[in-house]
Protein backbone atom coordinates (compact mmCIF):
# COMPACT_ATOMS: atom_id res chain seq x y z
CA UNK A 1 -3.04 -25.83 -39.28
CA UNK A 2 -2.11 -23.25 -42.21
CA UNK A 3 0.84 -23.08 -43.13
CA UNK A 4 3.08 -19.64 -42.65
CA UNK A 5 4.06 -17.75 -45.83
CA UNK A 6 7.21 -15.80 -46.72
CA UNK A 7 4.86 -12.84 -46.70
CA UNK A 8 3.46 -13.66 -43.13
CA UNK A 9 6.99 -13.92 -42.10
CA UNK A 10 7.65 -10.42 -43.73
CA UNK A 11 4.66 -8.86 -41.69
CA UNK A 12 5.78 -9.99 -38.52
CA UNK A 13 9.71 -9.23 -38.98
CA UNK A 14 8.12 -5.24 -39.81
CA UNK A 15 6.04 -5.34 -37.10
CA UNK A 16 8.41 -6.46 -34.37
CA UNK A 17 11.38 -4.05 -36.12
CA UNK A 18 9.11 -1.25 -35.48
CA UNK A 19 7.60 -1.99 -31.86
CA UNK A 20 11.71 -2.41 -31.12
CA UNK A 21 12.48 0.90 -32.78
CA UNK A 22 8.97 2.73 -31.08
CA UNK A 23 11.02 1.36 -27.24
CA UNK A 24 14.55 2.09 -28.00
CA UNK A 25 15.68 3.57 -31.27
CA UNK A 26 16.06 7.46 -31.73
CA UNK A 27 12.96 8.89 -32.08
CA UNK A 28 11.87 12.71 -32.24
CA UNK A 29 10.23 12.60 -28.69
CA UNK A 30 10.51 10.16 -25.56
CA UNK A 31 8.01 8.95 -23.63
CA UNK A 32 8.36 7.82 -20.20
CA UNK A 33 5.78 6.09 -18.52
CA UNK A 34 6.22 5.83 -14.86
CA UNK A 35 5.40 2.60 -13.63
CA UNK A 36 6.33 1.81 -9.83
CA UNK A 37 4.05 -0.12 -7.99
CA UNK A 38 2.22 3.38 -6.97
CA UNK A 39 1.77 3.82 -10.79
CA UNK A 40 0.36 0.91 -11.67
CA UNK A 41 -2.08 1.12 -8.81
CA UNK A 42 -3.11 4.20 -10.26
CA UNK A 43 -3.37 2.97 -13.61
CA UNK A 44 0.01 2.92 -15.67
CA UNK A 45 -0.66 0.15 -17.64
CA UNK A 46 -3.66 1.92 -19.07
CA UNK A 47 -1.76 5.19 -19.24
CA UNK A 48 0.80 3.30 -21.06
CA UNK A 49 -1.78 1.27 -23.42
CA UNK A 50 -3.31 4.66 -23.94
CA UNK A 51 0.40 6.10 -25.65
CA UNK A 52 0.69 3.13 -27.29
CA UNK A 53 -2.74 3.60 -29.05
CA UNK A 54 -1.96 7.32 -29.87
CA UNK A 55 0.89 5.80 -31.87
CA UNK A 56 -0.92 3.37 -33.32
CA UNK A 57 -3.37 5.36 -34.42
CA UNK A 58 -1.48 7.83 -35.51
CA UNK A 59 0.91 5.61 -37.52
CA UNK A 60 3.66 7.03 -35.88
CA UNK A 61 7.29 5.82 -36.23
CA UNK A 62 9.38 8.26 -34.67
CA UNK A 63 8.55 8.13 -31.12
CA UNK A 64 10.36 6.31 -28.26
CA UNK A 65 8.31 4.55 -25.51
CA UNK A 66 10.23 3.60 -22.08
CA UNK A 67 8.97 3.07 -18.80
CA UNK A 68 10.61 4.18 -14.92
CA UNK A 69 9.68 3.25 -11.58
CA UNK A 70 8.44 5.37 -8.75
CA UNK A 71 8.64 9.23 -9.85
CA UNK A 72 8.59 10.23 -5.88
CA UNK A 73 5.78 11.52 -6.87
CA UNK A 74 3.01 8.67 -5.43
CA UNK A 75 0.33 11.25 -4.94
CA UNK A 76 0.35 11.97 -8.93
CA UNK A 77 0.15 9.05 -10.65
CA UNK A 78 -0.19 8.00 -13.01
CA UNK A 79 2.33 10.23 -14.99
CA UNK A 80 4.43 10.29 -17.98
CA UNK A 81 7.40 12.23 -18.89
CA UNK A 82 7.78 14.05 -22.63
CA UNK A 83 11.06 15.07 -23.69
CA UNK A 84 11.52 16.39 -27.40
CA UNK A 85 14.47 16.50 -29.46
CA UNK A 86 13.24 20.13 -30.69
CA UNK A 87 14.95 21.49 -28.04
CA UNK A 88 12.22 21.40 -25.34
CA UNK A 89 12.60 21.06 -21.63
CA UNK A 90 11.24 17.70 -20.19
CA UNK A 91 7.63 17.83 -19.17
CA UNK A 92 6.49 15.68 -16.42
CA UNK A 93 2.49 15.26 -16.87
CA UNK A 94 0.12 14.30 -13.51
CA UNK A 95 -2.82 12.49 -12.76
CA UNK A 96 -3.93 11.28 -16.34
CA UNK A 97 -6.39 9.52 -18.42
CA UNK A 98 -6.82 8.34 -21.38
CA UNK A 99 -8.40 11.50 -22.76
CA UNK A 100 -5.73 13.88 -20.70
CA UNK A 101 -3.23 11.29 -22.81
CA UNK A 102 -5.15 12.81 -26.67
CA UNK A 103 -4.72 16.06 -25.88
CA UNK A 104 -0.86 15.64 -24.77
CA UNK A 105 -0.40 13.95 -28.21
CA UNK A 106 -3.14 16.74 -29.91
CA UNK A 107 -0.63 19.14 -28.26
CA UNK A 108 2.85 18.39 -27.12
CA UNK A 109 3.79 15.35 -28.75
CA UNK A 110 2.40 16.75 -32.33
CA UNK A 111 3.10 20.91 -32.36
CA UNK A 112 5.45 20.97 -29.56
CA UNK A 113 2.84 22.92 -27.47
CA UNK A 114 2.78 21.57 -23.46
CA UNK A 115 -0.01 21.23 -21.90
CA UNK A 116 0.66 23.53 -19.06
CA UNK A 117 -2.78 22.35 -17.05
CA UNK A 118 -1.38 18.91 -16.88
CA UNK A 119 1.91 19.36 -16.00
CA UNK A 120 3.45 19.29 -13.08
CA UNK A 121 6.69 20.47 -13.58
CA UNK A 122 8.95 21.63 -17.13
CA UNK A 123 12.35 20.51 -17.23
CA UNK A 124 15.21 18.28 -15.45
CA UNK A 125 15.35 17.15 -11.93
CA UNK A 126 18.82 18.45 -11.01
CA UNK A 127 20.69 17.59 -7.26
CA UNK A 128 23.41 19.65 -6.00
């Protein structure tokens, strides 16, 4: 078995600092990926790989990735939620793919454009 290196050490401390700060730090936008057992039925966890990816490849260090449970919304799924820091209203995005999930980042996540075909709704839920 090989033995680890201070410089194998380094790359794994950088890696897990930024997967830690891609889930929780401050970042320029959030993504919510909403994963109740209706989501994942519908295919969160590849919604959620597909973000993931876009980061990835992307190299992209300023983004937050979080997950919910059931939206209310069963019908939808799978869906994410954007909010921006550049002063947009939340976007809540329906019935997506991994393709649907490019153009959001092409779009929304990268020149703050939304993606009005795949959204279902553009701002907060509010109750009285």
């Amino acid at each position: 078995m090989a033995k680890i290196t201070i410089a194998d050490l380094e790359k794994i401390r950088n890696e897990s600092l930024r997967t830690t700060t891609l889930r929780g730090g401050a970042g320029r936008v959030k993504i919510t990926v909403h994963m109740g057992t209706c989501g994942i039925a519908a295919g969160a966890r590849d919604i959620l790989s597909a973000v993931m990816k876009e980061i990835d490849d992307r190299k992209l260090t300023d983004i937050i990735v979080t997950n919910s449970g059931c939206a209310g919304l069963c019908s939808k799924e799978p869906m994410i939620t954007v909010e921006s820091k550049d002063d947009l209203a939340p976007v809540k995005y329906i019935e997506l793919t991994a393709s649907k999930i490019k153009t959001i980042f092409d779009k929304h996540v990268m020149k703050n454009e939304v993606v009005k075909e795949y959204a279902l709704a553009i701002g907060s839920e509010k109750t009285a």
